[in-house]
PDB file of N, CA and C in Angstrom:
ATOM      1  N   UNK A   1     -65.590  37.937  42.319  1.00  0.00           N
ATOM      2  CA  UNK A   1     -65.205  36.934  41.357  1.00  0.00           C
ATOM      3  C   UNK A   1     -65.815  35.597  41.758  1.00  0.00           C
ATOM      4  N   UNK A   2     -65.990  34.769  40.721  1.00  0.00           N
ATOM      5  CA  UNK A   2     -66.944  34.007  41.335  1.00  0.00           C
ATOM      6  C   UNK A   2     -65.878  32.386  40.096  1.00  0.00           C
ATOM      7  N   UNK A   3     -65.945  31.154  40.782  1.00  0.00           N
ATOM      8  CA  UNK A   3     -65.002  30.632  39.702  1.00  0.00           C
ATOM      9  C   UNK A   3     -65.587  28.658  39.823  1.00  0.00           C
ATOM     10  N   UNK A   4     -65.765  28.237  38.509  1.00  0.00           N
ATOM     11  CA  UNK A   4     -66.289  27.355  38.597  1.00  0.00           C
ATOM     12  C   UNK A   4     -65.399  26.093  38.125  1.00  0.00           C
ATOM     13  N   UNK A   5     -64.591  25.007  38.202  1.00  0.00           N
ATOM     14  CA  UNK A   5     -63.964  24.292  37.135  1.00  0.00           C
ATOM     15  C   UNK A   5     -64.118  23.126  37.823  1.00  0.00           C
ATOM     16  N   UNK A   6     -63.942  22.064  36.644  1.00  0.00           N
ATOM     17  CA  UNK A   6     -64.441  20.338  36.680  1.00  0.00           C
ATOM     18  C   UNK A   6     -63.945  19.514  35.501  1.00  0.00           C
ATOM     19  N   UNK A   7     -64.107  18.702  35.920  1.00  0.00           N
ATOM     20  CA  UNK A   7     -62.923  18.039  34.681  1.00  0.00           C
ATOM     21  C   UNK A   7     -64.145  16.655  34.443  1.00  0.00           C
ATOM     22  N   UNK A   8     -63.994  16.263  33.387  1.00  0.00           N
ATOM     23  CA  UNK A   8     -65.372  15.436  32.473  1.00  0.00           C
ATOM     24  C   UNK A   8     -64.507  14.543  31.578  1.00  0.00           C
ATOM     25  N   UNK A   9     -65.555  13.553  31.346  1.00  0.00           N
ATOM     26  CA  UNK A   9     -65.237  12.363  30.175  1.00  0.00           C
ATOM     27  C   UNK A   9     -65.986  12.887  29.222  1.00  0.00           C
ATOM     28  N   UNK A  10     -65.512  13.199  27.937  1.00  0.00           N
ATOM     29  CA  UNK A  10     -66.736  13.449  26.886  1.00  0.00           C
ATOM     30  C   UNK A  10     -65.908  13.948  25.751  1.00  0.00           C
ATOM     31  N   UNK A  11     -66.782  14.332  24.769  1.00  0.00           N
ATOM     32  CA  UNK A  11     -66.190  14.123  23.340  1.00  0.00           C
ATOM     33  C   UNK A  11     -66.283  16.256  23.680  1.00  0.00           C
ATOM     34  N   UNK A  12     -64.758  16.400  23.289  1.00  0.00           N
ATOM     35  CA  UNK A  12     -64.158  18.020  23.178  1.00  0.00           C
ATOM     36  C   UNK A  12     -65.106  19.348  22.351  1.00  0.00           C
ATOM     37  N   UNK A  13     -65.478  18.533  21.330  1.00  0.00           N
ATOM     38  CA  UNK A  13     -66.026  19.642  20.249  1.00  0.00           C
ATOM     39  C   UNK A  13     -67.680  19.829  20.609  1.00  0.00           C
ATOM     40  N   UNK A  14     -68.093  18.519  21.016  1.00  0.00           N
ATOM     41  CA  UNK A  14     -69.894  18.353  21.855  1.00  0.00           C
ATOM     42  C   UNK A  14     -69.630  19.221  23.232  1.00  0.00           C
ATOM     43  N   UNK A  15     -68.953  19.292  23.796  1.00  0.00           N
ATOM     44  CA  UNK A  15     -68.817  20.127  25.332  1.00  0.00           C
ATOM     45  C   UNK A  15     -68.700  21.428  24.942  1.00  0.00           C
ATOM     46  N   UNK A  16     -67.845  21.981  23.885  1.00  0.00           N
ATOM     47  CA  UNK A  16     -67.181  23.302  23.587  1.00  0.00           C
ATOM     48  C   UNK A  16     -68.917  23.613  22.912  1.00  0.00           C
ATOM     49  N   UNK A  17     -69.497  22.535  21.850  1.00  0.00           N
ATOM     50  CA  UNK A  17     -70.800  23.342  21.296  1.00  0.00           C
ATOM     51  C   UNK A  17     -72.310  23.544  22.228  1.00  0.00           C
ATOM     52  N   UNK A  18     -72.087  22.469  23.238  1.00  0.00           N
ATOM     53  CA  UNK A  18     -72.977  22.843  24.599  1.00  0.00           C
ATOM     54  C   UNK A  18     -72.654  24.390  25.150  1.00  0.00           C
ATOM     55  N   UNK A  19     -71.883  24.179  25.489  1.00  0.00           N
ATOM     56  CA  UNK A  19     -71.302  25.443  26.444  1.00  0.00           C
ATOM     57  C   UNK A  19     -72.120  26.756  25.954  1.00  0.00           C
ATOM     58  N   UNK A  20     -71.074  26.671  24.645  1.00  0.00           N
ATOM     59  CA  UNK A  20     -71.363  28.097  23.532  1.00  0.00           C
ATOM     60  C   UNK A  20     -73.327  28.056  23.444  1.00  0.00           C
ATOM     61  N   UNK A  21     -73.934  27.085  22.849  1.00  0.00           N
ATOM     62  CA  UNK A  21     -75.299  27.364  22.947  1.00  0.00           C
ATOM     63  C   UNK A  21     -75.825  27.903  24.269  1.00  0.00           C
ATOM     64  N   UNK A  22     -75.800  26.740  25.479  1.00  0.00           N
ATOM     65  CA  UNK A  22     -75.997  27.307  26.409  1.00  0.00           C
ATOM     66  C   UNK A  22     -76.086  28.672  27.303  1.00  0.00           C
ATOM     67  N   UNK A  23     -74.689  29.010  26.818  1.00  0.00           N
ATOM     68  CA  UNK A  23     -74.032  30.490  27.789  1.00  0.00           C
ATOM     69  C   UNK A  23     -74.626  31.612  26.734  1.00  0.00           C
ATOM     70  N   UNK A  24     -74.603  31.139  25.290  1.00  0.00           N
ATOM     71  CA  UNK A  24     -75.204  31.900  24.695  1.00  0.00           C
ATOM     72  C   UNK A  24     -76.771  32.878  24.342  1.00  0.00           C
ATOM     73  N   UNK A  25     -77.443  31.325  24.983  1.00  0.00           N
ATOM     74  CA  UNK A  25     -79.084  31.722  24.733  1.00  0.00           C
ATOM     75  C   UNK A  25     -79.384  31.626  26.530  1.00  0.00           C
ATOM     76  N   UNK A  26     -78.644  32.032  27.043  1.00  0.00           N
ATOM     77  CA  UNK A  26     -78.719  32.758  28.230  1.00  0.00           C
ATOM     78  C   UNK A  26     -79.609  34.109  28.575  1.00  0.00           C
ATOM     79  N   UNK A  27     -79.365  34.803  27.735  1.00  0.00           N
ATOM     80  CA  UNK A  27     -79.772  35.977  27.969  1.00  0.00           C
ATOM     81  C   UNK A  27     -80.016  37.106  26.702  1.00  0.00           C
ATOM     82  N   UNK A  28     -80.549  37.973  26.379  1.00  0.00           N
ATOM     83  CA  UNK A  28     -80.479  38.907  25.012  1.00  0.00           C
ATOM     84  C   UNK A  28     -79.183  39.506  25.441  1.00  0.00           C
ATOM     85  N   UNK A  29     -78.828  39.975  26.243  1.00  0.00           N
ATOM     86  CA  UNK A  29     -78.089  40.780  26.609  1.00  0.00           C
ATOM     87  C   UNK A  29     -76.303  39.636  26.520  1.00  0.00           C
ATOM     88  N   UNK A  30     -76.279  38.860  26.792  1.00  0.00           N
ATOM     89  CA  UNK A  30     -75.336  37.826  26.663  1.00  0.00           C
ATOM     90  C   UNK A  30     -74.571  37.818  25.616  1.00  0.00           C
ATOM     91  N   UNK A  31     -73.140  38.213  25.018  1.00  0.00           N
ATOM     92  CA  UNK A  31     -72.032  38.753  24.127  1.00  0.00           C
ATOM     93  C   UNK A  31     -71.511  37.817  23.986  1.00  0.00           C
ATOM     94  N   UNK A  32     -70.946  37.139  23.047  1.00  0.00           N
ATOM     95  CA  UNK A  32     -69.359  36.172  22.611  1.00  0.00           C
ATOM     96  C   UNK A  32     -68.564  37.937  22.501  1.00  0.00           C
ATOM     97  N   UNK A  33     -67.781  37.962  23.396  1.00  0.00           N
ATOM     98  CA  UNK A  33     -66.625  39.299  22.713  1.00  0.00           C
ATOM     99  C   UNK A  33     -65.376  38.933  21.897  1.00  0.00           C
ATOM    100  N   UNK A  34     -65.404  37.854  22.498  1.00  0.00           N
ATOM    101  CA  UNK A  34     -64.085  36.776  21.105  1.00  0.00           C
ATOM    102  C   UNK A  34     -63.318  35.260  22.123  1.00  0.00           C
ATOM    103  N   UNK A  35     -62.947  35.243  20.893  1.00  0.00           N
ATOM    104  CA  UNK A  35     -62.721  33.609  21.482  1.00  0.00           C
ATOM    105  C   UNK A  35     -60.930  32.984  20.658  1.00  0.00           C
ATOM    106  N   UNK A  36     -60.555  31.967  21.000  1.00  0.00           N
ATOM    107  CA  UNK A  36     -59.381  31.592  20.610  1.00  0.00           C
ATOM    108  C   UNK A  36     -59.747  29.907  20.758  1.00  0.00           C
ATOM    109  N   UNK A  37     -59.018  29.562  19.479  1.00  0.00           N
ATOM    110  CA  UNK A  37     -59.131  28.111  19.292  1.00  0.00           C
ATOM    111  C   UNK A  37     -57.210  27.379  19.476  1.00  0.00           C
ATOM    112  N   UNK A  38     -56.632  26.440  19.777  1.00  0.00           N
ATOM    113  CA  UNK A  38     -55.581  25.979  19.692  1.00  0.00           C
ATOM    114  C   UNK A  38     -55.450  24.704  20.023  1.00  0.00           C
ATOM    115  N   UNK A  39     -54.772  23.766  18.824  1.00  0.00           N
ATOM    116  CA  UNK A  39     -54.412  22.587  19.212  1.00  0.00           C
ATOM    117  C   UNK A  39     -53.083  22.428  19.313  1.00  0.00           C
ATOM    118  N   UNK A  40     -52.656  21.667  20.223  1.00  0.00           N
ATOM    119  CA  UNK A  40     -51.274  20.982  19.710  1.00  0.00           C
ATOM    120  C   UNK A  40     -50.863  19.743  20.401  1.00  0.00           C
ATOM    121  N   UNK A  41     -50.808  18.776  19.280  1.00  0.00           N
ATOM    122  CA  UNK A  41     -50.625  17.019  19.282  1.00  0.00           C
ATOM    123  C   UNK A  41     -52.017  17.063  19.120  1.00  0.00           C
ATOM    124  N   UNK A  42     -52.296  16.412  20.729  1.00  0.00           N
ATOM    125  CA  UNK A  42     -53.321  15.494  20.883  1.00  0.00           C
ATOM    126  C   UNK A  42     -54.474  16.518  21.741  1.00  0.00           C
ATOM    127  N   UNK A  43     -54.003  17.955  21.994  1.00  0.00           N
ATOM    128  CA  UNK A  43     -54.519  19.070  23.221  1.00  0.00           C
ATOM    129  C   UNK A  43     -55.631  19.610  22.416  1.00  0.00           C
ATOM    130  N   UNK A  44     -56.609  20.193  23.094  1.00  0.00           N
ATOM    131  CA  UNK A  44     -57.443  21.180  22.359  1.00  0.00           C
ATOM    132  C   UNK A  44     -57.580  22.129  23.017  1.00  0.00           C
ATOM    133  N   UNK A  45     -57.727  23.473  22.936  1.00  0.00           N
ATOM    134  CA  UNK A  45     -58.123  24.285  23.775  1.00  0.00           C
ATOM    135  C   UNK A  45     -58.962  25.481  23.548  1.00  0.00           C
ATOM    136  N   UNK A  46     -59.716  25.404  24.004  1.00  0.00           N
ATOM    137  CA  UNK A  46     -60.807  26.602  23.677  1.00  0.00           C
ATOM    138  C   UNK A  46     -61.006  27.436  24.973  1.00  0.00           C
ATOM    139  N   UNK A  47     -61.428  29.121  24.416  1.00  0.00           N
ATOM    140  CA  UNK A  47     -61.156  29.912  25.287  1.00  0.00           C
ATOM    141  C   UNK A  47     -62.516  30.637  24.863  1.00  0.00           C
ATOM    142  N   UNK A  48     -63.104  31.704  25.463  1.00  0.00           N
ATOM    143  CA  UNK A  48     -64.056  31.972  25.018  1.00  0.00           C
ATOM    144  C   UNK A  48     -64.053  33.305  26.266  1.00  0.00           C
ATOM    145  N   UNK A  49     -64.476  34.371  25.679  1.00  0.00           N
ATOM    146  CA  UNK A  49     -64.883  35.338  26.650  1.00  0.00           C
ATOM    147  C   UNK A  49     -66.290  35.928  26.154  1.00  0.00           C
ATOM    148  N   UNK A  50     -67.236  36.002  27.828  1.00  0.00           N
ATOM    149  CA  UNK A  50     -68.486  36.566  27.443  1.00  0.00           C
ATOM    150  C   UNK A  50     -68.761  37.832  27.700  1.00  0.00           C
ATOM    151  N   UNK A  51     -69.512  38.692  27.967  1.00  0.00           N
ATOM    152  CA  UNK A  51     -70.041  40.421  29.064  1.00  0.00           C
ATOM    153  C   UNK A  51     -71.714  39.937  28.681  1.00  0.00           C
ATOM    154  N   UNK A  52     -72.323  40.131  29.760  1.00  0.00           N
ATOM    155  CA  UNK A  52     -73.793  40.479  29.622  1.00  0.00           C
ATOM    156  C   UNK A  52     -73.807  41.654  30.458  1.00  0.00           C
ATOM    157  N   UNK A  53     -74.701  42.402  30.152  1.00  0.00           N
ATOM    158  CA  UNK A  53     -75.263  43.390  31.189  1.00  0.00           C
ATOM    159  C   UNK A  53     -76.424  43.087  31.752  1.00  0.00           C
ATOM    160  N   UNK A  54     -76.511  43.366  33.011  1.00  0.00           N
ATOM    161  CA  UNK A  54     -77.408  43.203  34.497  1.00  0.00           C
ATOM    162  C   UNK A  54     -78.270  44.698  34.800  1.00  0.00           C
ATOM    163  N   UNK A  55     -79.364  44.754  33.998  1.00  0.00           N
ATOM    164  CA  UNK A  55     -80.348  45.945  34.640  1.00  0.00           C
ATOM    165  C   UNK A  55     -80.379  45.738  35.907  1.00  0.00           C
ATOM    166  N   UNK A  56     -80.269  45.251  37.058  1.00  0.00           N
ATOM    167  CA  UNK A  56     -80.564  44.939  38.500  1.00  0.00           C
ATOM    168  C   UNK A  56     -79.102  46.437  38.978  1.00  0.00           C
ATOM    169  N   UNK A  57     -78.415  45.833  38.718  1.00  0.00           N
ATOM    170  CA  UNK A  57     -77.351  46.713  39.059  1.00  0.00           C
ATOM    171  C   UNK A  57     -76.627  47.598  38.051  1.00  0.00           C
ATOM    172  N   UNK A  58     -77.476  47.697  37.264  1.00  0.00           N
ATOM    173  CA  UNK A  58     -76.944  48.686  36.192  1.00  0.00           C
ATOM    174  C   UNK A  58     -75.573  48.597  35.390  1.00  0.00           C
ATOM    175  N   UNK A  59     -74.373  47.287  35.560  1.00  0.00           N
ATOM    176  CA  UNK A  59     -73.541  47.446  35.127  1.00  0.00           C
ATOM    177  C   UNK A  59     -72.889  46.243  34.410  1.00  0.00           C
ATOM    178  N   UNK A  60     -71.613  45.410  34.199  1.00  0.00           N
ATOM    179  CA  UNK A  60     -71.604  44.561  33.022  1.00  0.00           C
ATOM    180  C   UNK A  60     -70.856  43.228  33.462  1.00  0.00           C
ATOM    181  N   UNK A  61     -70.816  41.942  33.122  1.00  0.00           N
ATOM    182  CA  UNK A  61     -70.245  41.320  34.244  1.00  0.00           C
ATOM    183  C   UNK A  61     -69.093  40.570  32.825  1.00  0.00           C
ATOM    184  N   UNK A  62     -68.632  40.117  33.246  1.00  0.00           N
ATOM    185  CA  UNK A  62     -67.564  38.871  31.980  1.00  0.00           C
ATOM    186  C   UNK A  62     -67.737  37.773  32.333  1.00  0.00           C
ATOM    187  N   UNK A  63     -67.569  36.755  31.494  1.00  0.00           N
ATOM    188  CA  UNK A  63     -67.230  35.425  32.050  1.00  0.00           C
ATOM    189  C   UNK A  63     -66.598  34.980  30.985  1.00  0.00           C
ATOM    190  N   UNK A  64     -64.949  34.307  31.504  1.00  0.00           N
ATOM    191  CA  UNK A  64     -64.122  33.656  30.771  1.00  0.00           C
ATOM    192  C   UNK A  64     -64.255  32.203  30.998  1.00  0.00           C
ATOM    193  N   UNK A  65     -64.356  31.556  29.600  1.00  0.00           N
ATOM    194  CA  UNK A  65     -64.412  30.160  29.504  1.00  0.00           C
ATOM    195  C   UNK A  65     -63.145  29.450  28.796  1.00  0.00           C
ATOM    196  N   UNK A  66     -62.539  28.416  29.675  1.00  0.00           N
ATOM    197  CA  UNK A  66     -61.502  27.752  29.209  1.00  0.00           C
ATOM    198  C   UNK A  66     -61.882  26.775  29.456  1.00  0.00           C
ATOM    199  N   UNK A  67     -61.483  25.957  28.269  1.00  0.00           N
ATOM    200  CA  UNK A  67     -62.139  24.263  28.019  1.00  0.00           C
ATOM    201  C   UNK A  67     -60.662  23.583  27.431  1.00  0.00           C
ATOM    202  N   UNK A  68     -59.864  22.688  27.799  1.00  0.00           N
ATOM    203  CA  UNK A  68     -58.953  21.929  27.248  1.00  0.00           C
ATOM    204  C   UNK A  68     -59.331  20.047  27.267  1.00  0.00           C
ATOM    205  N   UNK A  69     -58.962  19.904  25.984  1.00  0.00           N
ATOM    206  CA  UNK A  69     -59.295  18.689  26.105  1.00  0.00           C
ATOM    207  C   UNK A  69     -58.054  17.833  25.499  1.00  0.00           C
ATOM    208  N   UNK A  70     -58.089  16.381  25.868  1.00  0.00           N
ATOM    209  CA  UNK A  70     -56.490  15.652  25.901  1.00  0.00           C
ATOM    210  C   UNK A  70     -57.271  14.256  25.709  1.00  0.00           C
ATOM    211  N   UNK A  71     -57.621  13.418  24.420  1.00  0.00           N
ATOM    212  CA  UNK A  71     -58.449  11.993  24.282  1.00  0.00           C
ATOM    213  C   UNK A  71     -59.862  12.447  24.660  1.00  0.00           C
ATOM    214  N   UNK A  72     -60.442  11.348  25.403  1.00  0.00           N
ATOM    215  CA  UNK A  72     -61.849  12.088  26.052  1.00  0.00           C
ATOM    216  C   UNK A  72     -61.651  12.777  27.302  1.00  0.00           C
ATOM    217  N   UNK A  73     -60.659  13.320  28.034  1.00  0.00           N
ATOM    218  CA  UNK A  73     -60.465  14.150  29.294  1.00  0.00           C
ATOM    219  C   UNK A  73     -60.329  15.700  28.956  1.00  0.00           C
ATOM    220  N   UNK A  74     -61.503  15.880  29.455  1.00  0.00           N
ATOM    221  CA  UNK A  74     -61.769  17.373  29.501  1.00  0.00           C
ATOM    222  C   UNK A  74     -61.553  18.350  30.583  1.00  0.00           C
ATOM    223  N   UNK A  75     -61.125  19.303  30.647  1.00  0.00           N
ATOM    224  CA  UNK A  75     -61.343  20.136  31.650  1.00  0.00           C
ATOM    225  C   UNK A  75     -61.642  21.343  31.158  1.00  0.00           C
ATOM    226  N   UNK A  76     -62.534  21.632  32.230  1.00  0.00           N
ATOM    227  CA  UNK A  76     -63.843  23.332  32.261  1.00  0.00           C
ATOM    228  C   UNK A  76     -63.228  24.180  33.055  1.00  0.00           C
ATOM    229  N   UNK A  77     -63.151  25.303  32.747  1.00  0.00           N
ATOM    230  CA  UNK A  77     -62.890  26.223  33.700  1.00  0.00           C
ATOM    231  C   UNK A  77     -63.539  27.447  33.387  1.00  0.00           C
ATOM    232  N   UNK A  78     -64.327  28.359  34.126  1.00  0.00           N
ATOM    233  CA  UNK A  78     -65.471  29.558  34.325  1.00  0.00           C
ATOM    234  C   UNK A  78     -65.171  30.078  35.135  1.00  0.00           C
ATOM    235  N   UNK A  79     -64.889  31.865  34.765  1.00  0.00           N
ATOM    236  CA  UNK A  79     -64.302  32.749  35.900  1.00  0.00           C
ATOM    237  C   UNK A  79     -65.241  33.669  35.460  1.00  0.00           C
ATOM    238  N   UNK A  80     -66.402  34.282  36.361  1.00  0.00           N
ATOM    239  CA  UNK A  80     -67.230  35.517  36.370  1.00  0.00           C
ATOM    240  C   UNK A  80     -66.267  36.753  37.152  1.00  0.00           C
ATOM    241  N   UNK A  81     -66.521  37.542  36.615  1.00  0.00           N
ATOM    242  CA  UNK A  81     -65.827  39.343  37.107  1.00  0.00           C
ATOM    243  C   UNK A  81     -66.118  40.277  36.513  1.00  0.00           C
ATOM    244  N   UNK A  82     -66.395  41.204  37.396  1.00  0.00           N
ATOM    245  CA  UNK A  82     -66.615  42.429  37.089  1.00  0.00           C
ATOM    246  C   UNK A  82     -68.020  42.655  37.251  1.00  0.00           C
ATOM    247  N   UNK A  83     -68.888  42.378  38.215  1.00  0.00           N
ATOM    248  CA  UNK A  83     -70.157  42.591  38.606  1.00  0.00           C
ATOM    249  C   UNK A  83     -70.471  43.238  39.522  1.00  0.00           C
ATOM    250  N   UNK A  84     -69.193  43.908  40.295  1.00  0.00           N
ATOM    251  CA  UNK A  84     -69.515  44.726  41.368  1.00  0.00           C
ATOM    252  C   UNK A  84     -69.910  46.311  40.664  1.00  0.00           C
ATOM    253  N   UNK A  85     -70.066  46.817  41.851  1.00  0.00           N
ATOM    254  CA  UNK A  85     -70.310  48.497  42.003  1.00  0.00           C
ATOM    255  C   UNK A  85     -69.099  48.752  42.914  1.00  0.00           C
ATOM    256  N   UNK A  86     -69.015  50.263  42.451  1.00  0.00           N
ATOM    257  CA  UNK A  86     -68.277  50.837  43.436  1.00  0.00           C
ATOM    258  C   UNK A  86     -66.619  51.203  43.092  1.00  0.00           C
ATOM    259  N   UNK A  87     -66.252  52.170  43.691  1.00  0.00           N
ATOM    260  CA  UNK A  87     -64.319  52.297  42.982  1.00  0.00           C
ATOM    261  C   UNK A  87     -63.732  51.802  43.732  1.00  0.00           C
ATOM    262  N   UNK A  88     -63.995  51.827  45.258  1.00  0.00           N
ATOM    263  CA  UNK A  88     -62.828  51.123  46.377  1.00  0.00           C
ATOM    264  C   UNK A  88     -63.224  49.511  46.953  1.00  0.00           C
ATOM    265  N   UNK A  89     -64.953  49.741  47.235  1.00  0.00           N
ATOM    266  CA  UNK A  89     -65.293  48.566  47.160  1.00  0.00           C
ATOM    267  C   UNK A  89     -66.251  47.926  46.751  1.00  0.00           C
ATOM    268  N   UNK A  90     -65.666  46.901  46.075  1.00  0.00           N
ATOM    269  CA  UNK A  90     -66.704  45.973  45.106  1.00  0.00           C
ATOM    270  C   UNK A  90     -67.512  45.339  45.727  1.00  0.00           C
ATOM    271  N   UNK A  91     -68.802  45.849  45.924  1.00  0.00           N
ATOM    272  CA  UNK A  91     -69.935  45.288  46.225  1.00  0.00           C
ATOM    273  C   UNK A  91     -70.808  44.568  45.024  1.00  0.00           C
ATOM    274  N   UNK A  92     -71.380  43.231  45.184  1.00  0.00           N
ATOM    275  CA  UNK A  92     -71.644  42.389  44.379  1.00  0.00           C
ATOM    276  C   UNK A  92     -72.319  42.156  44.131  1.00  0.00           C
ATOM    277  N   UNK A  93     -73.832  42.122  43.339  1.00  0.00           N
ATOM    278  CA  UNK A  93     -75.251  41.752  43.718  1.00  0.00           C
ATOM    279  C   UNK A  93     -75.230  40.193  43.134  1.00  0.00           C
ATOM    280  N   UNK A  94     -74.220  39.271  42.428  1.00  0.00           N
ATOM    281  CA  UNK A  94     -74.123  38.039  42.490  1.00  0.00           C
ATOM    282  C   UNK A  94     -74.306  37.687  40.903  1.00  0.00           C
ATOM    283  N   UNK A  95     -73.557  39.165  40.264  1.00  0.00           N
ATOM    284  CA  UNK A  95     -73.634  39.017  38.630  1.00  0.00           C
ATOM    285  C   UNK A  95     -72.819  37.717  37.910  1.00  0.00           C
ATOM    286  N   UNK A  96     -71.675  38.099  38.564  1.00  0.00           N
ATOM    287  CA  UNK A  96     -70.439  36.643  38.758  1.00  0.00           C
ATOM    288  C   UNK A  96     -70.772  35.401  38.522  1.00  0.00           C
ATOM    289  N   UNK A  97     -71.878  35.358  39.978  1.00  0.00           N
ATOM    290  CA  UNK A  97     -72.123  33.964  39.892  1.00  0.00           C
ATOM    291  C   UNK A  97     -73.592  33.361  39.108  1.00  0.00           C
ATOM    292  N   UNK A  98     -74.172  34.275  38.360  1.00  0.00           N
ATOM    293  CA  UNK A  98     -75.066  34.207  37.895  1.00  0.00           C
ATOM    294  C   UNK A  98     -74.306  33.223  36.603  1.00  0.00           C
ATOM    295  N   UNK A  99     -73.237  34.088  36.307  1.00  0.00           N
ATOM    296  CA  UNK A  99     -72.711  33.878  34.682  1.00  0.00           C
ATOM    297  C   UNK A  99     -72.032  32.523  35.085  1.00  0.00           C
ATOM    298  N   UNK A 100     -71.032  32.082  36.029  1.00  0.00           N
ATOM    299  CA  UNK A 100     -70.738  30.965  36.414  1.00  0.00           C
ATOM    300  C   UNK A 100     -71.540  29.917  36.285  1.00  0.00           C
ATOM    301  N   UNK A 101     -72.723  29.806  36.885  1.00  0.00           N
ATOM    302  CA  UNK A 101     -74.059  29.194  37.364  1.00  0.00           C
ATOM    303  C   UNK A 101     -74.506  28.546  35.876  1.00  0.00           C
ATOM    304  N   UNK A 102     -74.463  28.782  35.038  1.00  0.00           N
ATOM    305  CA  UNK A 102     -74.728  28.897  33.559  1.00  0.00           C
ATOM    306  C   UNK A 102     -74.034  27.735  32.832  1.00  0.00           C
ATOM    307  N   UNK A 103     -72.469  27.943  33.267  1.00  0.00           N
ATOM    308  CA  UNK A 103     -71.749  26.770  32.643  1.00  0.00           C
ATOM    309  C   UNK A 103     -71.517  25.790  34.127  1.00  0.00           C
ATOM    310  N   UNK A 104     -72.288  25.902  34.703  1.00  0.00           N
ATOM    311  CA  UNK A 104     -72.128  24.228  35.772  1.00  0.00           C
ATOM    312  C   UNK A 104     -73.474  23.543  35.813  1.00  0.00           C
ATOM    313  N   UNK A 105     -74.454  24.695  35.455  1.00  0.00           N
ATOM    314  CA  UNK A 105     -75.781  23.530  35.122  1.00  0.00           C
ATOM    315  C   UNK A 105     -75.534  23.087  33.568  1.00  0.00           C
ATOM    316  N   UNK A 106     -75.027  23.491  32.773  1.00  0.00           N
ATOM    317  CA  UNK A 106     -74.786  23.213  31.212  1.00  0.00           C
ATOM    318  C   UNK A 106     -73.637  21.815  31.656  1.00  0.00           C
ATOM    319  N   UNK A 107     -72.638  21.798  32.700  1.00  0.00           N
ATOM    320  CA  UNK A 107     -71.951  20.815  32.313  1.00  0.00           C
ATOM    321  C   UNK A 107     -73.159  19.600  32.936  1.00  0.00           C
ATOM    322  N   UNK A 108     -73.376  19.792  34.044  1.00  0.00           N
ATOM    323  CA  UNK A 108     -74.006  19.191  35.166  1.00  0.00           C
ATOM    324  C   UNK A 108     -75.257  18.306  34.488  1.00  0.00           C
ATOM    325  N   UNK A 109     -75.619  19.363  33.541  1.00  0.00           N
ATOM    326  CA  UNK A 109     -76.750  17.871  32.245  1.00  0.00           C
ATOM    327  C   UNK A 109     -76.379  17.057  31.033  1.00  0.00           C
ATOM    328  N   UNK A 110     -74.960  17.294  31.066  1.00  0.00           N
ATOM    329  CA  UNK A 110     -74.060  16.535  30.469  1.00  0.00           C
ATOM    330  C   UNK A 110     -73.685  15.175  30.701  1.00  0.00           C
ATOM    331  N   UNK A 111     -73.619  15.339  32.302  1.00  0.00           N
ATOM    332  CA  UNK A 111     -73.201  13.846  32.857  1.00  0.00           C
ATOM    333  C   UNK A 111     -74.092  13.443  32.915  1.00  0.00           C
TER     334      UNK A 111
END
């Protein structure tokens, strides 16, 4: 598991449409599998789950994206899993952090 989060000044709906382009034109192989939108008051929150598959290791990785935003205070959060091999132990070739890696250079040219 591999896990990325940071908290930003910036406008909610420009971060949420970075992200999504970004993580999106990542890869051919790179999935939206579904997503959830929710406000309440002044909160926003966006959720987003990805899967690409990794020919290197033959198998499929996720990455969940949670974005809440409150005025201009944002917070990111990116959890890669499921990139190992193996039934007892998860050996990793670094699918995780590939998909992580994705949304911290996407925030990282933001600032």
């Amino acid at each position: 598991m591999a896990k990325y989060e940071k908290t930003i000044v910036g406008q909610f709906e420009k971060v949420v449409n970075r992200l999504e382009n970004d993580i999106g034109n990542s890869g051919v192989s790179m999935r939206l599998v579904d997503e959830s939108n929710y406000t309440i008051g002044d909160t926003k929150i966006a959720v987003r789950v990805y899967d690409k598959y990794f020919m290197r290791n033959g198998n499929r990785a996720s990455l969940s994206l949670t974005v809440v935003g409150n005025s201009n205070n944002i917070f990111i959060s990116a959890i890669g899993a499921g990139g190992g091999q193996g039934v007892f132990l998860n050996f990793s070739l670094g699918a995780e952090d590939d998909m992580v890696a994705i949304v911290q250079e996407s925030i990282e040219q933001l600032e």
